[in-house]
N, C-alpha and C. Protein backbone atom coordinates (compact mmCIF):
# COMPACT_ATOMS: atom_id res chain seq x y z
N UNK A 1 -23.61 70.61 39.05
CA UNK A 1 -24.93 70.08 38.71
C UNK A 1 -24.77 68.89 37.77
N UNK A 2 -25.62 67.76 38.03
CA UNK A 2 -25.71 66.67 37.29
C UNK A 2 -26.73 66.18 37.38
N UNK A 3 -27.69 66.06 35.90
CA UNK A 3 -28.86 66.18 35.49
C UNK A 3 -29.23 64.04 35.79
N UNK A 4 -29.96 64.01 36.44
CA UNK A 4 -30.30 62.51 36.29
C UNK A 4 -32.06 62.44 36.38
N UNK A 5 -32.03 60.97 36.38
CA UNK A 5 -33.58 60.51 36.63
C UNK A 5 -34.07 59.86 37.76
N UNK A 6 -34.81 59.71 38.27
CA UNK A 6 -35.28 58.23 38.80
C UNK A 6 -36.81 58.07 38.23
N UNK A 7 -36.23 56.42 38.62
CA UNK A 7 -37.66 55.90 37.71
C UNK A 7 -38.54 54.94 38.67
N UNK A 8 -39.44 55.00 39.38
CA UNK A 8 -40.13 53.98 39.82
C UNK A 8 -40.74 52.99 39.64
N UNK A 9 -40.12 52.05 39.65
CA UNK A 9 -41.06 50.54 38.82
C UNK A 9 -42.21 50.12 39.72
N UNK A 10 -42.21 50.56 41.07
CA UNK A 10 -43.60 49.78 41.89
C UNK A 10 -45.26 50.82 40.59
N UNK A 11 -44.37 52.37 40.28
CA UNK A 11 -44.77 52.88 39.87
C UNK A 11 -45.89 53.15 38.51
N UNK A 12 -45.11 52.46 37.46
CA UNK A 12 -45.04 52.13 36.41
C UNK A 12 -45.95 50.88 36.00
N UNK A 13 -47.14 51.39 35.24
CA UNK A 13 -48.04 50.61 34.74
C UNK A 13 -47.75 50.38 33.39
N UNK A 14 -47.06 50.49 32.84
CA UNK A 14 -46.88 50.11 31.27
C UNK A 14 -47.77 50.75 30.44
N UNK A 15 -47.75 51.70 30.54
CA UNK A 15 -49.03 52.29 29.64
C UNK A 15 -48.28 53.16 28.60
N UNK A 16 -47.08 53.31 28.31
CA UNK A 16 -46.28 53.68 27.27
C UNK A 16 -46.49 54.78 26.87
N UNK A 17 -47.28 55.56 27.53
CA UNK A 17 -47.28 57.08 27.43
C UNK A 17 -45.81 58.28 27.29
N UNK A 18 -45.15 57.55 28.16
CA UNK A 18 -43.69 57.97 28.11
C UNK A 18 -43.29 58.24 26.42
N UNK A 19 -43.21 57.18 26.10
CA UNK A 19 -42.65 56.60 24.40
C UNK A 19 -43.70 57.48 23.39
N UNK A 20 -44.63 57.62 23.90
CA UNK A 20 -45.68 57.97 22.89
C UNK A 20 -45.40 59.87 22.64
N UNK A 21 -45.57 60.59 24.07
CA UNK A 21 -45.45 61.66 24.17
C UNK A 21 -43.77 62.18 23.56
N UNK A 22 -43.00 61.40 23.93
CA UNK A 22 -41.57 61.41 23.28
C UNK A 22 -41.40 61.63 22.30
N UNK A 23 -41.87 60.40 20.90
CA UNK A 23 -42.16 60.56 19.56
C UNK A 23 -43.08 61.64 19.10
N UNK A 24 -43.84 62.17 19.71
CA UNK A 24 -44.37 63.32 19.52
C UNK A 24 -43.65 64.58 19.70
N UNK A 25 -43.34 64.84 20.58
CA UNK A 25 -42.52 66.27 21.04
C UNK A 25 -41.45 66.32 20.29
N UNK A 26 -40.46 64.96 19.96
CA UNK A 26 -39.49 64.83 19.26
C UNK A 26 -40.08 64.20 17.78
N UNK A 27 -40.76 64.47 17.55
CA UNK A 27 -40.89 64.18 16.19
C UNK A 27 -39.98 62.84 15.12
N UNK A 28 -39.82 61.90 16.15
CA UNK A 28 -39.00 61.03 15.54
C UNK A 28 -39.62 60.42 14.32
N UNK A 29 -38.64 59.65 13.61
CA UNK A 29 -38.99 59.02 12.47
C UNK A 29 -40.08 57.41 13.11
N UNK A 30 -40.68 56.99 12.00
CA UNK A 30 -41.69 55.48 12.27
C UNK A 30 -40.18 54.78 12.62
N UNK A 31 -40.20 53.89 13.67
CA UNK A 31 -39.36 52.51 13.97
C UNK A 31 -38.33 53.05 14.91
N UNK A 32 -38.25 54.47 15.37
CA UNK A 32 -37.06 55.03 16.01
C UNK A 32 -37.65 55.96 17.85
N UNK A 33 -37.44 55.02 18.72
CA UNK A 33 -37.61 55.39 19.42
C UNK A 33 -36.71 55.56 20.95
N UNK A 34 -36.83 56.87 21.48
CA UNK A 34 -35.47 57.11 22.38
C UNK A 34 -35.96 57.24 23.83
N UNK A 35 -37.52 56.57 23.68
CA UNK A 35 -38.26 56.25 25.11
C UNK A 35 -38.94 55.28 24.70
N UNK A 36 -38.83 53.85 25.75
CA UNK A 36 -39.61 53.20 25.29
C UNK A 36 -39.81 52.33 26.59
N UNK A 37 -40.78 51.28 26.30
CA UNK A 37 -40.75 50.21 27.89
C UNK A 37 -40.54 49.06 27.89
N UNK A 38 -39.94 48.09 28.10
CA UNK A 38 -39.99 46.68 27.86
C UNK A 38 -41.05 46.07 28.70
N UNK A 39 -41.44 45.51 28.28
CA UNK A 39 -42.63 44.50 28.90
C UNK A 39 -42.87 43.09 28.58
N UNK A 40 -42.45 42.74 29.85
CA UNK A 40 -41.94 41.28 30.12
C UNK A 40 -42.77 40.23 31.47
N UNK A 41 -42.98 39.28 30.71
CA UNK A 41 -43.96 38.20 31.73
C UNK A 41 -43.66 37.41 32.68
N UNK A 42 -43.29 37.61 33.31
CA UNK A 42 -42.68 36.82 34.85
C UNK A 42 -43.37 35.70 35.56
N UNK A 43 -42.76 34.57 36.28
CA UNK A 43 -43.91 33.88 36.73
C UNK A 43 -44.55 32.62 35.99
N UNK A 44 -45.42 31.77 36.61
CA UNK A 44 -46.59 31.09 36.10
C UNK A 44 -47.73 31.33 36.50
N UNK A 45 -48.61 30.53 35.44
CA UNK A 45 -49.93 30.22 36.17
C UNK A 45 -50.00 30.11 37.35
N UNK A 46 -50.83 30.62 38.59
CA UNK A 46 -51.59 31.53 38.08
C UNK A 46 -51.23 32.79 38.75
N UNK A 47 -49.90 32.67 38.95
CA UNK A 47 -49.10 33.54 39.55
C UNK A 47 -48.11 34.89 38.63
N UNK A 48 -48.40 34.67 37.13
CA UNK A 48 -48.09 35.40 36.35
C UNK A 48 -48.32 36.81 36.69
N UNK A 49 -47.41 37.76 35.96
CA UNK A 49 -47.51 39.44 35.87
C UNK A 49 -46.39 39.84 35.18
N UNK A 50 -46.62 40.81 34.72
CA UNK A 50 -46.21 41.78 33.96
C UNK A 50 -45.09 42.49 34.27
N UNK A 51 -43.94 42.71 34.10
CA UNK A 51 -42.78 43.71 34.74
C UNK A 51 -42.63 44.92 33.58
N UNK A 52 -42.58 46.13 33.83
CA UNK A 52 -42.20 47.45 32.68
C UNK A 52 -41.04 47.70 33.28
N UNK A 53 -39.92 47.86 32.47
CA UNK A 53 -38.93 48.35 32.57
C UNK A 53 -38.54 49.22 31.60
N UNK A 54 -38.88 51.28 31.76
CA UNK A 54 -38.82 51.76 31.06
C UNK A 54 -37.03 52.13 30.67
N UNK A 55 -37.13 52.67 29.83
CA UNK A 55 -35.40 52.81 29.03
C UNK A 55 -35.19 54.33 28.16
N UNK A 56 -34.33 54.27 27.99
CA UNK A 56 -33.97 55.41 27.41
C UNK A 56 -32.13 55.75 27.73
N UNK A 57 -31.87 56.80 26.93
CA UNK A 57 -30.17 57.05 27.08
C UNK A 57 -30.04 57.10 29.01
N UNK A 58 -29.13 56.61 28.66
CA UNK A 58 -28.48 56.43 30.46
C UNK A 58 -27.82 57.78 30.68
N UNK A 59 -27.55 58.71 30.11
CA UNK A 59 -26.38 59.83 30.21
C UNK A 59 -25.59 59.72 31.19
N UNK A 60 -24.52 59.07 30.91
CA UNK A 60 -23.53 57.72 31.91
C UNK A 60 -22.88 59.01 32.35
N UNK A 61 -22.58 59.14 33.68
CA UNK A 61 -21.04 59.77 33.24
C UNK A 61 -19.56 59.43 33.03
N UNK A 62 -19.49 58.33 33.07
CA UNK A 62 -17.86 57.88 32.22
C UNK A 62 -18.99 56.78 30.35
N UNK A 63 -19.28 58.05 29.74
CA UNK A 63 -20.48 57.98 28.67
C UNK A 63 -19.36 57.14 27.42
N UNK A 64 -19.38 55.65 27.55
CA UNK A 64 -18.59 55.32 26.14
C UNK A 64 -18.53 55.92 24.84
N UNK A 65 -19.99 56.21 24.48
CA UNK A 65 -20.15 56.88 23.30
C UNK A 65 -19.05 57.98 22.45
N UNK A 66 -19.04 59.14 24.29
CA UNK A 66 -18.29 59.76 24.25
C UNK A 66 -17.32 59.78 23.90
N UNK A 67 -16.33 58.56 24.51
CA UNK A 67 -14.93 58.86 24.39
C UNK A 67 -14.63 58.05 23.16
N UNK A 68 -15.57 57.13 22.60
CA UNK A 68 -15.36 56.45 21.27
C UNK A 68 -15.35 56.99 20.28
N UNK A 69 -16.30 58.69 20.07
CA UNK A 69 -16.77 59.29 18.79
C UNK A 69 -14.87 59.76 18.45
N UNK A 70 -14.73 59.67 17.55
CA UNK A 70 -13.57 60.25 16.69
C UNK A 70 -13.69 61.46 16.33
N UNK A 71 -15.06 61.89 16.09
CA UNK A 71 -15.24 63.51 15.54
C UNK A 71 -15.55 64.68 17.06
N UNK A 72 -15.74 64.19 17.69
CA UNK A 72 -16.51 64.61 18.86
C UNK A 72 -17.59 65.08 18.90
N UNK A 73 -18.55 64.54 18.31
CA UNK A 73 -20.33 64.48 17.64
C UNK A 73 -21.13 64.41 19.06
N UNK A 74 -20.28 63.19 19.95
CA UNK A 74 -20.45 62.83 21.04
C UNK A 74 -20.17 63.70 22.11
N UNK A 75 -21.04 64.54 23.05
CA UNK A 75 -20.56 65.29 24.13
C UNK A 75 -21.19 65.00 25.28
N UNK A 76 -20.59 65.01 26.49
CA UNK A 76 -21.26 65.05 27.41
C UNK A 76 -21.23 66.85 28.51
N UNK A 77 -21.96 67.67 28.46
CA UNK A 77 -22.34 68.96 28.95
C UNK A 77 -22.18 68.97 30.24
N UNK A 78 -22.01 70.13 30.66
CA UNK A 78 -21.48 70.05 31.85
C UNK A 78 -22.50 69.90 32.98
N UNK A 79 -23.62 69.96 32.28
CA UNK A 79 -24.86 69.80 33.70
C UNK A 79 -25.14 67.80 33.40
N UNK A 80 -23.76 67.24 33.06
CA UNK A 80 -24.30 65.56 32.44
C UNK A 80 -24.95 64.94 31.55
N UNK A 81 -25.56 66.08 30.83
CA UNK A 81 -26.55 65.62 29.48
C UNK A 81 -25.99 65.45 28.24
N UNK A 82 -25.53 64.10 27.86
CA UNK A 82 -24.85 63.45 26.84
C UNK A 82 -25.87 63.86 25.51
N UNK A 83 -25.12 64.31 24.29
CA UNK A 83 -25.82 65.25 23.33
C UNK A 83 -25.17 64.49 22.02
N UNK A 84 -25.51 64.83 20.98
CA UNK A 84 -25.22 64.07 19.66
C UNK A 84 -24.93 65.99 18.91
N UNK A 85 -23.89 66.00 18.03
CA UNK A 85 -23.86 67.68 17.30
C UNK A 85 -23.96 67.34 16.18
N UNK A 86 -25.17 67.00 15.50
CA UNK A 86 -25.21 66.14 14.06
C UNK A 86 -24.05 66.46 12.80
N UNK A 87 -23.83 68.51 13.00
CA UNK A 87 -22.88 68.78 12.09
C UNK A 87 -21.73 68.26 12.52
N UNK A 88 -21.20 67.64 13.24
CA UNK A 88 -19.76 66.78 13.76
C UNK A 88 -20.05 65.15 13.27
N UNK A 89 -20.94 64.47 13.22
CA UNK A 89 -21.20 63.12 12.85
C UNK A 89 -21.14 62.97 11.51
N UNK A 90 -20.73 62.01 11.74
CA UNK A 90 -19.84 61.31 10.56
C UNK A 90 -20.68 60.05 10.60
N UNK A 91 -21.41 59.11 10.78
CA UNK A 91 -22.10 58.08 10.75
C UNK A 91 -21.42 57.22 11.01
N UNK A 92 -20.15 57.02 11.75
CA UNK A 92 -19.08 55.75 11.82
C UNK A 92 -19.76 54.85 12.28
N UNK A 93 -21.13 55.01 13.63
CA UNK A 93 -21.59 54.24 14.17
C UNK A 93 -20.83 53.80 15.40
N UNK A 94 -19.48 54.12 15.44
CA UNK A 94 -18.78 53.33 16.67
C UNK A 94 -19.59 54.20 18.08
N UNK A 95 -20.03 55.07 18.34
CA UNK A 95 -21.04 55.22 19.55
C UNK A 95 -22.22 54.13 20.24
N UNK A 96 -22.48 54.22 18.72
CA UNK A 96 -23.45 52.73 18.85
C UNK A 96 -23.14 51.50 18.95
N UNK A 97 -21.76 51.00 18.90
CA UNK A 97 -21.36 49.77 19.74
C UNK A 97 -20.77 50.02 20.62
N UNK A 98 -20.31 51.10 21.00
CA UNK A 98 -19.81 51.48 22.41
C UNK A 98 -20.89 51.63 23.30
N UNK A 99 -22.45 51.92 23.37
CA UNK A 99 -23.41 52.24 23.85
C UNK A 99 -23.68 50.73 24.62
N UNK A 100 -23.86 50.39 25.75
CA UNK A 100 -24.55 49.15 26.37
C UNK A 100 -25.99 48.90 26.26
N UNK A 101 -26.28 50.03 26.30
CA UNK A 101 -27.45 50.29 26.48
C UNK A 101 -28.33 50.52 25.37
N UNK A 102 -27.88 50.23 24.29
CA UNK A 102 -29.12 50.29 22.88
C UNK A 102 -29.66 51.52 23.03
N UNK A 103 -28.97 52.80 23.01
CA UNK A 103 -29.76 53.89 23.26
C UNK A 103 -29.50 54.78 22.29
N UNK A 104 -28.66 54.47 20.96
CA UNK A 104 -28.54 55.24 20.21
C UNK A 104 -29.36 54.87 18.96
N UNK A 105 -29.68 55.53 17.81
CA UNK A 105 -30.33 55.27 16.41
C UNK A 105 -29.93 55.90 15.55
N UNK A 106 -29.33 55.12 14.27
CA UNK A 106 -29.01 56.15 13.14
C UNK A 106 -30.19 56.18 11.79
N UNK A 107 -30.09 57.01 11.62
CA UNK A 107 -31.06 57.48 10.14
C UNK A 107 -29.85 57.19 8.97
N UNK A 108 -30.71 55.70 8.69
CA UNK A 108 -30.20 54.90 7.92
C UNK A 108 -30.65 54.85 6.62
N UNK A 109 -32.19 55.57 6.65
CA UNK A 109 -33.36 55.58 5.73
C UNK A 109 -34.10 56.87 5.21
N UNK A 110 -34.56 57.21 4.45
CA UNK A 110 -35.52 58.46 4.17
C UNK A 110 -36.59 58.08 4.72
N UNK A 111 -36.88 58.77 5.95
CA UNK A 111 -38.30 58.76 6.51
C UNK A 111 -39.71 58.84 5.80
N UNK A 112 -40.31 57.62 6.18
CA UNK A 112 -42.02 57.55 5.34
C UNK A 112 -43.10 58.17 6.19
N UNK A 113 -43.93 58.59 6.11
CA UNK A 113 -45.07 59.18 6.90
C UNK A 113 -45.61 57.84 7.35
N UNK A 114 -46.31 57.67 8.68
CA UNK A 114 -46.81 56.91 9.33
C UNK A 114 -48.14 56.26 8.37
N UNK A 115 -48.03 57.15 7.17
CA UNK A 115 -49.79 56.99 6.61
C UNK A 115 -48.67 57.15 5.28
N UNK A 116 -48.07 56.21 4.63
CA UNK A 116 -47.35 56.63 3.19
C UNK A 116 -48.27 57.23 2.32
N UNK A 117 -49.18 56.06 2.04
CA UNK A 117 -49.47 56.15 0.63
C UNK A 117 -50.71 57.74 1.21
N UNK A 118 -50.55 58.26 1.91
CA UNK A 118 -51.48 59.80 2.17
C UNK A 118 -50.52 60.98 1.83
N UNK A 119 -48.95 60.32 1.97
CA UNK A 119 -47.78 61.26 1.81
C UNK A 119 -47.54 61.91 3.21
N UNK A 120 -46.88 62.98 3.56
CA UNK A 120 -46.65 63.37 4.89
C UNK A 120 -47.66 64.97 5.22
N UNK A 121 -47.50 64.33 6.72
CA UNK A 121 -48.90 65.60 6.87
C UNK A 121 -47.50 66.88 7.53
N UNK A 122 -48.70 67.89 7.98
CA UNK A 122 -47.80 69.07 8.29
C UNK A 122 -46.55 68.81 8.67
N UNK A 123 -47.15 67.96 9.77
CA UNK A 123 -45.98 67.95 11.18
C UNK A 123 -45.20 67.05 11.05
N UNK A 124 -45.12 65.90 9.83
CA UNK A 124 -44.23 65.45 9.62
C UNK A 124 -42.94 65.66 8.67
N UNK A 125 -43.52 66.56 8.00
CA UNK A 125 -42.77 67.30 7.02
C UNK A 125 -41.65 68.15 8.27
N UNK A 126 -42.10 69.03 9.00
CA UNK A 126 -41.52 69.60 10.38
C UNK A 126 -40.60 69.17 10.39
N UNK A 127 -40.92 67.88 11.07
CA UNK A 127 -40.25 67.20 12.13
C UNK A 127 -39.26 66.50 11.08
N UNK A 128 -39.36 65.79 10.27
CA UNK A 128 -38.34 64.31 9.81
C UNK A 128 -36.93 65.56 8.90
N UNK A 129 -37.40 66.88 8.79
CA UNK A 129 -36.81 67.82 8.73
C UNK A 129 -35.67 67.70 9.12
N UNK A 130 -35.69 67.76 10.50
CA UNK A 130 -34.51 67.51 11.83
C UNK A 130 -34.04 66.52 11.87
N UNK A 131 -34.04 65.56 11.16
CA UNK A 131 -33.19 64.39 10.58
C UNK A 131 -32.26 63.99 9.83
N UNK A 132 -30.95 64.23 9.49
CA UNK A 132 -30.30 63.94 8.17
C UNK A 132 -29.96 62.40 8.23
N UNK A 133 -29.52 62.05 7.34
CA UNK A 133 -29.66 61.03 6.43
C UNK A 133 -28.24 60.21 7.15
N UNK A 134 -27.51 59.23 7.51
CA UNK A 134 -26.54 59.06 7.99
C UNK A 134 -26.23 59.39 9.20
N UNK A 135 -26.76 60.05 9.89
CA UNK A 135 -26.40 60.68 11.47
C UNK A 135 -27.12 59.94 12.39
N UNK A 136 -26.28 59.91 13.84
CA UNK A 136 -26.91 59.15 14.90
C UNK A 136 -27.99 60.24 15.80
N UNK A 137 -28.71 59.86 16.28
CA UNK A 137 -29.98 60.51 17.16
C UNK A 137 -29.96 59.75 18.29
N UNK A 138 -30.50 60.69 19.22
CA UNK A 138 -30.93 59.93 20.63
C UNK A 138 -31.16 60.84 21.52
N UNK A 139 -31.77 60.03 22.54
CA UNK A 139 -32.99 61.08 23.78
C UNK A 139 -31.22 62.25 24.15
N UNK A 140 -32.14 63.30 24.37
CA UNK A 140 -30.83 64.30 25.09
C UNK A 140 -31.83 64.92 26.44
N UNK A 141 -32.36 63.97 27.24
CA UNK A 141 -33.33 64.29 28.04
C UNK A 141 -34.44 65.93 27.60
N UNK A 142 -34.59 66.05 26.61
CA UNK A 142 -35.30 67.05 26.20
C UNK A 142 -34.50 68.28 26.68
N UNK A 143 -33.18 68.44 25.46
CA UNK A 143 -32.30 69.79 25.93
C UNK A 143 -33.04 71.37 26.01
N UNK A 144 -33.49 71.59 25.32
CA UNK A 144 -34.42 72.38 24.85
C UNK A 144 -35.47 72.73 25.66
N UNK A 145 -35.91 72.16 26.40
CA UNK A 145 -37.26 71.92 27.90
C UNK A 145 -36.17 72.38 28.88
N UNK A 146 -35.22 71.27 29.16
CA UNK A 146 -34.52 71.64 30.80
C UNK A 146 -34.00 72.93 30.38
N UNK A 147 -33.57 73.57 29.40
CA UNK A 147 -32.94 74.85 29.05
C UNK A 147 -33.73 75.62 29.77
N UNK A 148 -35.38 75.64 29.77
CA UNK A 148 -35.89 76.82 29.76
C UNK A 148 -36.34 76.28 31.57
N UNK A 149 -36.09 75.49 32.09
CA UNK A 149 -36.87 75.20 33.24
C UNK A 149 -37.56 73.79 34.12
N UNK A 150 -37.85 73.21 32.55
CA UNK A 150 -39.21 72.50 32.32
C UNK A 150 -38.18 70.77 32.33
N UNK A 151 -39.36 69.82 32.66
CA UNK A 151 -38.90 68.58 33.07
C UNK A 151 -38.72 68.01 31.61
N UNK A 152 -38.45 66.93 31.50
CA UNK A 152 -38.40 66.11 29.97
C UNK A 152 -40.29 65.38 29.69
N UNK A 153 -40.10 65.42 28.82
CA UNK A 153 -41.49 65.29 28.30
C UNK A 153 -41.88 63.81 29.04
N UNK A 154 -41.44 63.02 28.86
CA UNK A 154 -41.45 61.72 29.47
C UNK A 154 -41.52 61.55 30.79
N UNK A 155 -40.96 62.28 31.67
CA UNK A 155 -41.70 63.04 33.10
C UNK A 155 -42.40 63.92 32.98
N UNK A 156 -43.25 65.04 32.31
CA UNK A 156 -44.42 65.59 32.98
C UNK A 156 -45.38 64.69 32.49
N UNK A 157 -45.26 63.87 31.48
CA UNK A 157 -46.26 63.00 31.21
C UNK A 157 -46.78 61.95 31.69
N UNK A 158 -46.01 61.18 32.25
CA UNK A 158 -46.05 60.00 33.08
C UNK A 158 -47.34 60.37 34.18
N UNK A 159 -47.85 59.75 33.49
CA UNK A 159 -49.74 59.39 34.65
C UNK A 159 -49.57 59.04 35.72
N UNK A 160 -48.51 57.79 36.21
CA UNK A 160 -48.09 57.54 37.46
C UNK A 160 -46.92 58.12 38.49
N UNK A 161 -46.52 59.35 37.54
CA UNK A 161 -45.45 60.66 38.18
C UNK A 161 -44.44 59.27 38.73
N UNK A 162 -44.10 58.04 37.71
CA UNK A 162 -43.17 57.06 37.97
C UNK A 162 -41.38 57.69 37.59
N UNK A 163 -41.69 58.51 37.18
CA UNK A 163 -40.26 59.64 36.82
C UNK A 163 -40.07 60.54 37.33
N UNK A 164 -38.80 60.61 38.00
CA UNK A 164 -38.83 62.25 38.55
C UNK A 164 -37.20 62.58 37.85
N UNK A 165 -37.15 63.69 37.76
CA UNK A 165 -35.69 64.69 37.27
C UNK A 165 -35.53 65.57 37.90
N UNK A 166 -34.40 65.62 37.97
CA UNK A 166 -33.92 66.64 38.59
C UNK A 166 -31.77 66.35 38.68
N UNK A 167 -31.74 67.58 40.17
CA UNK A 167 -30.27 67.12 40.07
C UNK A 167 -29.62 66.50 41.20
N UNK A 168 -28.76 65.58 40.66
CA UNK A 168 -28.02 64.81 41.28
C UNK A 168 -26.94 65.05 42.14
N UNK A 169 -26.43 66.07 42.05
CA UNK A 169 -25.64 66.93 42.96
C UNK A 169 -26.38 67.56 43.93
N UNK A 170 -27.28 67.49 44.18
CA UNK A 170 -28.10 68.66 45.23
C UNK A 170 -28.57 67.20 46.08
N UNK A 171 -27.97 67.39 47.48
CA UNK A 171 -28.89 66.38 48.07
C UNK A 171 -30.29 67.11 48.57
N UNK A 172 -30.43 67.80 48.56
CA UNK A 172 -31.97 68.32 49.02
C UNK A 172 -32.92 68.10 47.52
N UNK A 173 -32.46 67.55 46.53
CA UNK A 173 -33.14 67.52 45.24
C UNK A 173 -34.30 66.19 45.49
N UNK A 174 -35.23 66.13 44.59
CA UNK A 174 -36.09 64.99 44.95
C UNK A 174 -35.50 63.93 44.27
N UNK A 175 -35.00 64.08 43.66
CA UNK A 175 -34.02 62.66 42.82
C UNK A 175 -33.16 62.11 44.22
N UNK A 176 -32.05 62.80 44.63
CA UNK A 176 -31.27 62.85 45.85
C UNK A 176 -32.03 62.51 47.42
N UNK A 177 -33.08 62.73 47.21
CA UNK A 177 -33.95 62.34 48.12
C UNK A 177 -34.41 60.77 48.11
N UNK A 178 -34.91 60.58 46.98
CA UNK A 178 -35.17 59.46 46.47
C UNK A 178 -34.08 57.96 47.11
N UNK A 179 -33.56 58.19 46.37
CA UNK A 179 -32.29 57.27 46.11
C UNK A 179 -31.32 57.60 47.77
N UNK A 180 -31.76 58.43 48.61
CA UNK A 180 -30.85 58.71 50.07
C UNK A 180 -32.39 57.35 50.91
N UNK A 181 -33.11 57.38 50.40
CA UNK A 181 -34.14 56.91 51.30
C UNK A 181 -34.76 55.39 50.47
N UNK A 182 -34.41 55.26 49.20
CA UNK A 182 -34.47 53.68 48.37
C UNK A 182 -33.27 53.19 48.29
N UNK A 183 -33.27 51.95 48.07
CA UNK A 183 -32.54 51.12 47.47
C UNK A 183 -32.70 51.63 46.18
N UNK A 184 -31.76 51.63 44.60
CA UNK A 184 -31.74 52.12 43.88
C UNK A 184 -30.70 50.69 42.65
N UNK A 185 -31.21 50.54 41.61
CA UNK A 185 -29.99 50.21 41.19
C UNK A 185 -30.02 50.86 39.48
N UNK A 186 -28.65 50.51 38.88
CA UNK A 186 -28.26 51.20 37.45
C UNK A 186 -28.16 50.15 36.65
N UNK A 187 -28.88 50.18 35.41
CA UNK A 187 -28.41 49.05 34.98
C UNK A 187 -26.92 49.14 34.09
N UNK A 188 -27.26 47.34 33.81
CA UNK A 188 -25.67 47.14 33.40
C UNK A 188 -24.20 47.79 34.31
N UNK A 189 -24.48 47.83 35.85
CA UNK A 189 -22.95 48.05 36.54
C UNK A 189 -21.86 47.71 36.01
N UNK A 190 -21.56 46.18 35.16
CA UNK A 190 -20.21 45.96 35.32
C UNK A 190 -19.87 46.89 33.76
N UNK A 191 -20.74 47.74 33.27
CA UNK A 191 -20.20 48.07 32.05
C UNK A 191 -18.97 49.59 33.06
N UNK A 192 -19.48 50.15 33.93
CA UNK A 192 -18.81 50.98 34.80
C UNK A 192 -18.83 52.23 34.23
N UNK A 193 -19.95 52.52 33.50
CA UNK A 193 -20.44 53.82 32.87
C UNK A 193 -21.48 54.57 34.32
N UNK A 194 -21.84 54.06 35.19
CA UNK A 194 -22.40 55.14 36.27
C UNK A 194 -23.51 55.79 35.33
N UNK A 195 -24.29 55.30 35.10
CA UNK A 195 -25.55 56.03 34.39
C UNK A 195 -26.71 57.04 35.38
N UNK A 196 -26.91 57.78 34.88
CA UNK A 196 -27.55 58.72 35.61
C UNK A 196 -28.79 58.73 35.91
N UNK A 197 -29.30 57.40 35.04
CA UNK A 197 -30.79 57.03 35.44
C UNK A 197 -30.76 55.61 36.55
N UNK A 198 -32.12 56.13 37.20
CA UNK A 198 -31.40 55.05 38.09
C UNK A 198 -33.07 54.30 38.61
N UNK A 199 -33.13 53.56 38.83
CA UNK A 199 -34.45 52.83 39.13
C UNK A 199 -34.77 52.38 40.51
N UNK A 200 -35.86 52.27 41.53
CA UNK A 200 -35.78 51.78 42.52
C UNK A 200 -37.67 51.07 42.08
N UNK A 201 -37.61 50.85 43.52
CA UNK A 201 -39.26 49.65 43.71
C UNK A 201 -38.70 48.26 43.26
């Protein structure tokens, strides 16, 4: 089994729901986000539009991160889901220049509540909890969800069902389906990490 994505861009309205529901479920810190969309203007007058190209960890499987961490903080699981073990991190950061893909973040800072000067409400107290101070973070496709069954938050949310998950080893899977019947591509190929998210439209 090997856990991947596909993402549909004909799909994908930019409505950043992905990113939004993400920082929520994951409780990330203000400025740190491990779903997000780029949105970019193509074109002229009066032929202009909009392109979303959503992002997030690639969970490569030849995963640089991986083989760069010195502590082995960095893992990649055997169902492909590249994981961070905060008690193994050491903050060297070398994941994060081994990463192509800008998909890692370290807690560089003591987290402020979105509303400072109110101080932090329940759920941020919770959440920034799960943060230490020096350690790298990043999407682990919602380990904790696929554990029990359940898709990553960033796919059941998606309004335009522009995400699907599943597995990549199963050709009868709808991911495997997908990508047997699209054109498909990964970004950044020549880095030769084989990322597990993969985009078509």
């Amino acid at each position: 089994m090997r856990y991947g994505m596909v993402i549909n861009l004909k799909r994908c309205i930019g409505c950043d729901a992905c990113a939004i529901a993400c920082k929520q479920a994951n409780g990330t810190p203000p400025g740190t986000f491990w779903s997000h969309v780029i949105h970019k203007e193509v074109g002229k007058f009066p032929n202009a539009k909009v392109e979303y190209t959503p992002l997030l960890c690639m969970h490569c499987e030849n995963a640089p991160c991986v083989t760069n961490c010195p502590t082995g903080a960095s893992i990649k699981e055997e169902n492909g889901i590249v994981r961070v073990l905060a008690d193994k991190c050491i903050g060297c950061k070398q994941c994060i220049v081994a990463c192509p893909y800008q998909a890692r973040w370290f807690m560089d800072y003591k987290a402020k509540g979105y509303f400072p000067s109110e101080g932090f409400t329940d759920k941020e107290k919770a959440d920034y909890g799960k943060f230490e101070l020096g350690k790298v973070t990043k999407c682990d496709f919602c380990w904790e969800r696929v554990q029990v069954g359940e898709d990553p938050i960033c796919v059941q949310i998606c309004p335009a069902t522009a995400r699907i998950f599943g597995d990549l080893d199963d050709p009868q899977s709808e991911v495997s389906q997908l990508l047997h019947h699209n054109e498909s591509k990964q970004l950044v190929p020549e880095a030769g990490t084989n990322p597990a998210v993969y985009y078509i439209g």
